[in-house]
C-alpha atoms as a PDB file:
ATOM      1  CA  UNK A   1       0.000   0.000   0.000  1.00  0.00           C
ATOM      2  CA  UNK A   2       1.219   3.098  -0.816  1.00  0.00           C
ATOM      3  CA  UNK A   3       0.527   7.060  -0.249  1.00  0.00           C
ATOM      4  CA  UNK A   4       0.262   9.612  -2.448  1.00  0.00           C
ATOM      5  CA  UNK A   5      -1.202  13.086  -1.568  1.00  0.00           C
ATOM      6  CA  UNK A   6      -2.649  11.793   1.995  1.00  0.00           C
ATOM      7  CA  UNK A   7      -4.667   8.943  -0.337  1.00  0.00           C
ATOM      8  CA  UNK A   8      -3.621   5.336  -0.305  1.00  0.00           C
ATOM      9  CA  UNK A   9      -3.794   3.603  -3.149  1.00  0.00           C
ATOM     10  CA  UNK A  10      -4.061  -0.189  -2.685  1.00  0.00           C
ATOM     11  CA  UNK A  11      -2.409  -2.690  -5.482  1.00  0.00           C
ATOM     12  CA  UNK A  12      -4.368  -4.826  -7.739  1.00  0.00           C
ATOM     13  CA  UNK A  13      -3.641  -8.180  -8.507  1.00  0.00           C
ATOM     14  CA  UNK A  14      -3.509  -6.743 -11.537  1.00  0.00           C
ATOM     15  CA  UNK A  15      -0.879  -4.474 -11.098  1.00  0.00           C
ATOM     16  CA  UNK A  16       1.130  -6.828  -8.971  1.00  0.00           C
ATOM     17  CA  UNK A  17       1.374  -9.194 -11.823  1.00  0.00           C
ATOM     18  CA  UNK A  18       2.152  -6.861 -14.323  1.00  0.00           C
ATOM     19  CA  UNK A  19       4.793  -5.007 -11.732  1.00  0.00           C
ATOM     20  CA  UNK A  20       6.175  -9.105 -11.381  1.00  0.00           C
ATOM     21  CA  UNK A  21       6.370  -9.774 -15.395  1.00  0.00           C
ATOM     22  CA  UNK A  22       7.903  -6.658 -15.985  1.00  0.00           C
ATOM     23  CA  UNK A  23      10.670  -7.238 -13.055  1.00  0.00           C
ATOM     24  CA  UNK A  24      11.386 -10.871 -14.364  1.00  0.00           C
ATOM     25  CA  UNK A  25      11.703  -9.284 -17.884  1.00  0.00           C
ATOM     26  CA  UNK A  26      14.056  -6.930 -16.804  1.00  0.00           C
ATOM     27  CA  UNK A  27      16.203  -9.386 -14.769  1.00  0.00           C
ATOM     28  CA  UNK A  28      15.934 -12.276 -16.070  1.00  0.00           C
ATOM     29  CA  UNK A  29      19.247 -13.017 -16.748  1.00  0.00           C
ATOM     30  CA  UNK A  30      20.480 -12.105 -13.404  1.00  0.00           C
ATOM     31  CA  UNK A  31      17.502 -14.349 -11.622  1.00  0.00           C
ATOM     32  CA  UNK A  32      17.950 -17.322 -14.246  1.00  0.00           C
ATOM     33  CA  UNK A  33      22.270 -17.181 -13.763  1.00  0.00           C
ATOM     34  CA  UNK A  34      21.542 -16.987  -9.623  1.00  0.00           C
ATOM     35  CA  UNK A  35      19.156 -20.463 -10.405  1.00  0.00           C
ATOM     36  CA  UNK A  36      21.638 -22.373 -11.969  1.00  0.00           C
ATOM     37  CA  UNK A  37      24.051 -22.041  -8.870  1.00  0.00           C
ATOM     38  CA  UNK A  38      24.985 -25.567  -7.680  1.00  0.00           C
ATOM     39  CA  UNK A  39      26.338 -26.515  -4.359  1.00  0.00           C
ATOM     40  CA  UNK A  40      27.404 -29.956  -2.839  1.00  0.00           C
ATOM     41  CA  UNK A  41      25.350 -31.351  -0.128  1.00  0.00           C
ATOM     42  CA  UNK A  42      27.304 -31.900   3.093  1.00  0.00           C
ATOM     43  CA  UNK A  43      25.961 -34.805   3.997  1.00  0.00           C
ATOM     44  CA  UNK A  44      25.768 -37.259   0.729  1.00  0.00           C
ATOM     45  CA  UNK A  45      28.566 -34.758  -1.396  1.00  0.00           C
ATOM     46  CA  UNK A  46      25.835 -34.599  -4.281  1.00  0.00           C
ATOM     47  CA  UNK A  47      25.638 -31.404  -6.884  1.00  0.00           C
ATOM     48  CA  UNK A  48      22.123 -29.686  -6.349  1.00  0.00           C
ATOM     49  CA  UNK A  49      21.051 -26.684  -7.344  1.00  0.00           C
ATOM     50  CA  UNK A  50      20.805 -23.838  -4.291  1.00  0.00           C
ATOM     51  CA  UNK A  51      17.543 -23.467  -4.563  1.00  0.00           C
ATOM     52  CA  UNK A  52      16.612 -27.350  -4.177  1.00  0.00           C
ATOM     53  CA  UNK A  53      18.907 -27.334  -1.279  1.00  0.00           C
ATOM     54  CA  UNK A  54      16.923 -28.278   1.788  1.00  0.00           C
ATOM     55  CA  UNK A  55      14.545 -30.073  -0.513  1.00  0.00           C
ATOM     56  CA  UNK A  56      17.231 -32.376  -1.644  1.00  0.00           C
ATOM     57  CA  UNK A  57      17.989 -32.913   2.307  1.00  0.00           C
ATOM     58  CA  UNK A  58      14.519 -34.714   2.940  1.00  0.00           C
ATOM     59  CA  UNK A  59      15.009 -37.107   0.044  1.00  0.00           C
ATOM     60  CA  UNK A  60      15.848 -41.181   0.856  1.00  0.00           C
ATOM     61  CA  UNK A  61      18.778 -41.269  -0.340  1.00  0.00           C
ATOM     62  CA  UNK A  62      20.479 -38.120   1.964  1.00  0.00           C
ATOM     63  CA  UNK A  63      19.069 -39.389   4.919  1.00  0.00           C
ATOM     64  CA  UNK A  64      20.028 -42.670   4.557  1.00  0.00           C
ATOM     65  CA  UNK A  65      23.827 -41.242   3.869  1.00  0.00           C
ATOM     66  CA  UNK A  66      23.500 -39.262   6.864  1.00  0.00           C
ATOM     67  CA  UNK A  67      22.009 -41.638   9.305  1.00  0.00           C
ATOM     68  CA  UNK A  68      25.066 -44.112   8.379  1.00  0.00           C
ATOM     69  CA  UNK A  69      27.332 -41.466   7.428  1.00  0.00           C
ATOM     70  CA  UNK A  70      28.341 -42.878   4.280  1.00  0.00           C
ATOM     71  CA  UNK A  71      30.975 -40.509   2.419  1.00  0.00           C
ATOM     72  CA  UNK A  72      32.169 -43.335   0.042  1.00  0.00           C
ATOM     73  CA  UNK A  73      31.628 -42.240  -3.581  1.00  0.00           C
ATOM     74  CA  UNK A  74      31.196 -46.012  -5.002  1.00  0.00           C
ATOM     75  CA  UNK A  75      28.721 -47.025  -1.535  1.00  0.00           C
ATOM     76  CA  UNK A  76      26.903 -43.766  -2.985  1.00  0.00           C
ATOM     77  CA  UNK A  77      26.012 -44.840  -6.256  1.00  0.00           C
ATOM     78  CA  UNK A  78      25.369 -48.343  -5.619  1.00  0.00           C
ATOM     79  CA  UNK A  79      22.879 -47.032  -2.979  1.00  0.00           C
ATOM     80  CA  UNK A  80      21.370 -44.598  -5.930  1.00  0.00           C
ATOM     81  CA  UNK A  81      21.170 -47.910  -8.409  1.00  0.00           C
ATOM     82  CA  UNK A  82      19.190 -50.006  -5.807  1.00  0.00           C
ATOM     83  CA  UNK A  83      17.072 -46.896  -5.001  1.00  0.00           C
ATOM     84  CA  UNK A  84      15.939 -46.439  -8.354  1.00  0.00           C
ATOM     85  CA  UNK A  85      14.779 -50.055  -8.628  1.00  0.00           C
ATOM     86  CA  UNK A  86      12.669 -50.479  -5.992  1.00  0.00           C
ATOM     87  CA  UNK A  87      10.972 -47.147  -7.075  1.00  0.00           C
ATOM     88  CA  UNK A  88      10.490 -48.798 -10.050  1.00  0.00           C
ATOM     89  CA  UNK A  89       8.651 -51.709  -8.619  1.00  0.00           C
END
């Protein structure tokens, strides 16, 4: 909400998403190139994006590393193998 001359003038939805367009067109590049960061996960040493950071931390296969505090690279992706096959079943 914002004043002008004593009056406030409330935001539309409206104007919101036009005001949010308009900011993504103008920095998109910036926003998209701050996306793509990646980090490694301390617990299970995997590349993730930033943004998927503490998502990635609630998945199987990081808290089964962590629990057993596995930090073997081969152990790691013969766990990720036998994950994806009994999510196929």
């Amino acid at each position: 909400m914002e004043k002008a001359n004593n009056i406030q003038i409330y935001k539309t939805k409206e104007y919101v998403k036009n005001y949010n367009k308009d900011y993504y067109n103008k920095n998109k590049t910036d926003l998209l190139q701050k996306a793509s960061v990646k980090v490694s996960c301390p617990h299970c040493s995997l590349e993730v994006q930033k943004q998927h950071l503490t998502k990635h931390k609630k998945t199987q296969r990081c808290i089964f590393l962590t629990k057993n505090k596995v930090k073997d690279n081969e152990l790691i992706e013969k766990f990720a193998i036998a994950l994806k096959e009994a999510m196929k079943r």
